[in-house]
Protein backbone atom coordinates (compact mmCIF):
# COMPACT_ATOMS: atom_id res chain seq x y z
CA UNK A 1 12.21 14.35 -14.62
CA UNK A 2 15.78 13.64 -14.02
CA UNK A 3 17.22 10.25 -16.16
CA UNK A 4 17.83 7.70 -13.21
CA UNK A 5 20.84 6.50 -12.03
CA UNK A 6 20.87 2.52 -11.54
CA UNK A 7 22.44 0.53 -9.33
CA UNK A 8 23.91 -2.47 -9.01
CA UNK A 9 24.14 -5.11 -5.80
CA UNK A 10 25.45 -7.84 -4.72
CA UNK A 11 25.96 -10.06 -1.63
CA UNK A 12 28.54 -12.20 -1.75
CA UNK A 13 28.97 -13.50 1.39
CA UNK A 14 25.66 -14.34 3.12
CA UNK A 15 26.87 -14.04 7.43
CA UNK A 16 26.32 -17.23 8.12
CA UNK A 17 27.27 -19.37 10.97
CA UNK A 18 28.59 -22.53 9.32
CA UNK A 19 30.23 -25.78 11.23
CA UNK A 20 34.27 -26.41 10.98
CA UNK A 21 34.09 -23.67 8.40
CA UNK A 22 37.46 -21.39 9.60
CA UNK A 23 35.88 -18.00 8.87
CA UNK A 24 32.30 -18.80 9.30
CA UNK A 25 32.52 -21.32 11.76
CA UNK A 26 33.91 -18.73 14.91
CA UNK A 27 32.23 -19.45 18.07
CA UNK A 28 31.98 -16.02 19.88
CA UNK A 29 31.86 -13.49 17.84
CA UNK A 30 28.47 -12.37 19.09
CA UNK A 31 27.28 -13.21 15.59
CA UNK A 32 25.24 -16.42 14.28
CA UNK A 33 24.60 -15.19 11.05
CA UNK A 34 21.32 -14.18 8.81
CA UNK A 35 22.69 -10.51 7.83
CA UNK A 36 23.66 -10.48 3.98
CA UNK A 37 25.97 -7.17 3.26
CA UNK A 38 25.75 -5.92 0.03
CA UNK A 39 28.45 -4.97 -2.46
CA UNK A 40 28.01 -2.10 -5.01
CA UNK A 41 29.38 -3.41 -8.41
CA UNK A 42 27.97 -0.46 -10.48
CA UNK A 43 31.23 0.34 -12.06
CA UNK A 44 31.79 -3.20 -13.38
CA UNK A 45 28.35 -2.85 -14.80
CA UNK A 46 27.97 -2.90 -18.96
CA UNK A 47 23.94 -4.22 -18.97
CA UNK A 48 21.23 -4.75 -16.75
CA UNK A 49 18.17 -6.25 -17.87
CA UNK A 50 14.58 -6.67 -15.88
CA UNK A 51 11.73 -8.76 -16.58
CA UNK A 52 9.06 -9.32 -14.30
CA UNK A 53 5.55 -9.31 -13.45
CA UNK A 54 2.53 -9.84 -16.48
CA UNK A 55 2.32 -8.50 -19.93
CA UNK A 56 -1.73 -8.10 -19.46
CA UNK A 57 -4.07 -8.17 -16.89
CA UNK A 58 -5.84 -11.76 -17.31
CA UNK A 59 -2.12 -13.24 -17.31
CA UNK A 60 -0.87 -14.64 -13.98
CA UNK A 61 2.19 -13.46 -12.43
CA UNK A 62 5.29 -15.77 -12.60
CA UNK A 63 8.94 -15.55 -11.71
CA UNK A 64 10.85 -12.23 -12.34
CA UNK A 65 13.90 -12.07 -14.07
CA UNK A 66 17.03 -10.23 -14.10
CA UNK A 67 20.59 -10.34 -15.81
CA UNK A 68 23.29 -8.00 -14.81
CA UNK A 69 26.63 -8.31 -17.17
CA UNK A 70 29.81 -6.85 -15.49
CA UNK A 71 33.39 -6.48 -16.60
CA UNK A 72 35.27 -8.77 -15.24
CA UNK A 73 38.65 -8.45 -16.85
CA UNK A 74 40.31 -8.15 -13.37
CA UNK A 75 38.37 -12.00 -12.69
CA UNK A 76 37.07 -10.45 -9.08
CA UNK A 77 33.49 -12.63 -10.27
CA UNK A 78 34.96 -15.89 -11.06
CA UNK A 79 34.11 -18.36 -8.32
CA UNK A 80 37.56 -20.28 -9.31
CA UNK A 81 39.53 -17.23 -8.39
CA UNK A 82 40.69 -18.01 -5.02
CA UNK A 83 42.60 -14.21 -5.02
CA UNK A 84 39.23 -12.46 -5.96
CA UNK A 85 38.23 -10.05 -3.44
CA UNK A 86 35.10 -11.69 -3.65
CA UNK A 87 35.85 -15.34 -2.94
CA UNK A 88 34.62 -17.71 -1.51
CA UNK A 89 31.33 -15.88 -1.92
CA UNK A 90 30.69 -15.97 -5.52
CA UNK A 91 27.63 -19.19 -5.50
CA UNK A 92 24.63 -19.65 -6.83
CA UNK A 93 21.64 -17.86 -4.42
CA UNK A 94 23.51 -15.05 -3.47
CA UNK A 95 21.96 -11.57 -3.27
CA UNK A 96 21.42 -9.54 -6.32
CA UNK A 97 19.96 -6.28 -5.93
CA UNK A 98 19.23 -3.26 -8.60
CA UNK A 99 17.87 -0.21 -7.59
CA UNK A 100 17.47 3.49 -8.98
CA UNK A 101 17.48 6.81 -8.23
CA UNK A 102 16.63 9.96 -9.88
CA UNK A 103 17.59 12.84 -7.51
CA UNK A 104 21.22 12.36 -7.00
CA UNK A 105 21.55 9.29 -4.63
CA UNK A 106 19.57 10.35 -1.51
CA UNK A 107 16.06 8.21 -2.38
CA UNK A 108 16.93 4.93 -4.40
CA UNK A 109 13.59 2.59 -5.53
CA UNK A 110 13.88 -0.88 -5.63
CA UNK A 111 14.08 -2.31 -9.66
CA UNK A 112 14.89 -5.90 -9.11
CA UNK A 113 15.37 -7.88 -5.51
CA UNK A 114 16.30 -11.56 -5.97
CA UNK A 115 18.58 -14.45 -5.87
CA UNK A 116 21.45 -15.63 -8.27
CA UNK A 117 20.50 -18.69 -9.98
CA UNK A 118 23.46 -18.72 -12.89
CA UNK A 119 26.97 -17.03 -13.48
CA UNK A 120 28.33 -17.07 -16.67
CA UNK A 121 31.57 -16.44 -18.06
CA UNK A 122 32.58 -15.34 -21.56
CA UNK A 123 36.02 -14.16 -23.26
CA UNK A 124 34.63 -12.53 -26.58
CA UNK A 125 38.53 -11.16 -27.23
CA UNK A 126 42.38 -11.19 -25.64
CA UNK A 127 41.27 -8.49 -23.54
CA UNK A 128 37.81 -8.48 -22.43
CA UNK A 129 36.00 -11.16 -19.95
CA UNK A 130 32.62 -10.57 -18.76
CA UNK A 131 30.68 -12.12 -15.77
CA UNK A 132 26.76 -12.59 -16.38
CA UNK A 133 24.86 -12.87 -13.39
CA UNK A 134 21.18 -14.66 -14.04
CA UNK A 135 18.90 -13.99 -11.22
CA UNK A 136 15.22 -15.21 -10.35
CA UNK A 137 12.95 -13.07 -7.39
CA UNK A 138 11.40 -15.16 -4.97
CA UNK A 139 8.55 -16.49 -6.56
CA UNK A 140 11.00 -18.75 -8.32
CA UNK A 141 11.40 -20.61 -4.44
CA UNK A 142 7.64 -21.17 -4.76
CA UNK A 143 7.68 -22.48 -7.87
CA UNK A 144 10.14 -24.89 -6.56
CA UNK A 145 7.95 -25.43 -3.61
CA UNK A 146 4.43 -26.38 -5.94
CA UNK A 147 6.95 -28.47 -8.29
CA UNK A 148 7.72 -30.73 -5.35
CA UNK A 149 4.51 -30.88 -3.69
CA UNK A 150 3.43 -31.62 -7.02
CA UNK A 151 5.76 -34.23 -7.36
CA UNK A 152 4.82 -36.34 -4.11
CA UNK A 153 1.18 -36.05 -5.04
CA UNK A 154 1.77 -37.92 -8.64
CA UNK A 155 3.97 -40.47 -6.58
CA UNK A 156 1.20 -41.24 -4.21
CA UNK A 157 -1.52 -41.42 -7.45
CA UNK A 158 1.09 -43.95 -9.18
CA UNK A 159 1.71 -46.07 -6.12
């Protein structure tokens, strides 16, 4: 078996139709929004890392993890960059997506699909920068989701 080939996603700039915004806020353009594109970073990539699903079977499942660290000596990931190719997309619940393939690019299988809950920056040396991207799949909306219903259940006990 071949060694796989990873890939690296992101999508910056969720199309969505957004009030008095000047670039997202264009009546007539046959477009109201919903469609995320994605961005390959792969060559900015130094580490992925994936954790998700159980360790055995009696565990229950809970939210999948990923971190992507990319070189970002050129500051395209820093969300204070107004000049980054990027901007103004670089916010938290944007798209990441990591993927793989292992026959040459033609059949990639999903490794990670979720949303970008933390960026952080660091500036080990003069020349290096990096740009970590923590991400969380979807189960981490549900767990938001319980946590508030949760929440307005202990209010109504208390009251």
């Amino acid at each position: 078996m071949a060694k796989p080939t990873v890939r690296v996603r992101i999508g910056f700039t969720a199309n969505e139709f957004t009030l008095d915004d000047l670039v997202r806020g264009v009546l007539d353009t046959g477009q109201l929004g919903g469609a995320v594109t994605l961005t390959d970073v792969t060559t900015d990539v130094q580490s992925v890392s994936v954790n998700r699903g159980r360790s055995r079977d009696l565990d229950s499942f809970s939210t999948g993890f990923a971190t992507v660290r990319l070189l970002n000596n050129a500051r395209k990931y820093e969300n204070t960059n107004t000049s980054s190719p990027y901007s103004p997309g670089i916010e938290p619940l944007i798209v990441l997506h990591v993927d793989a393939t292992t026959d040459g690019g033609s059949n990639y299988e999903d490794i990670f699909v979720g949303f970008v809950t933390d960026i952080g920056l660091s500036y080990p040396d003069s020349s290096n920068s990096f740009a970590d991207f923590a991400a969380s799949d979807g189960f981490m909306k549900l767990a938001i989701q319980h946590l508030l219903t949760l929440r307005l259940v202990v209010k109504q006990v208390v009251l």
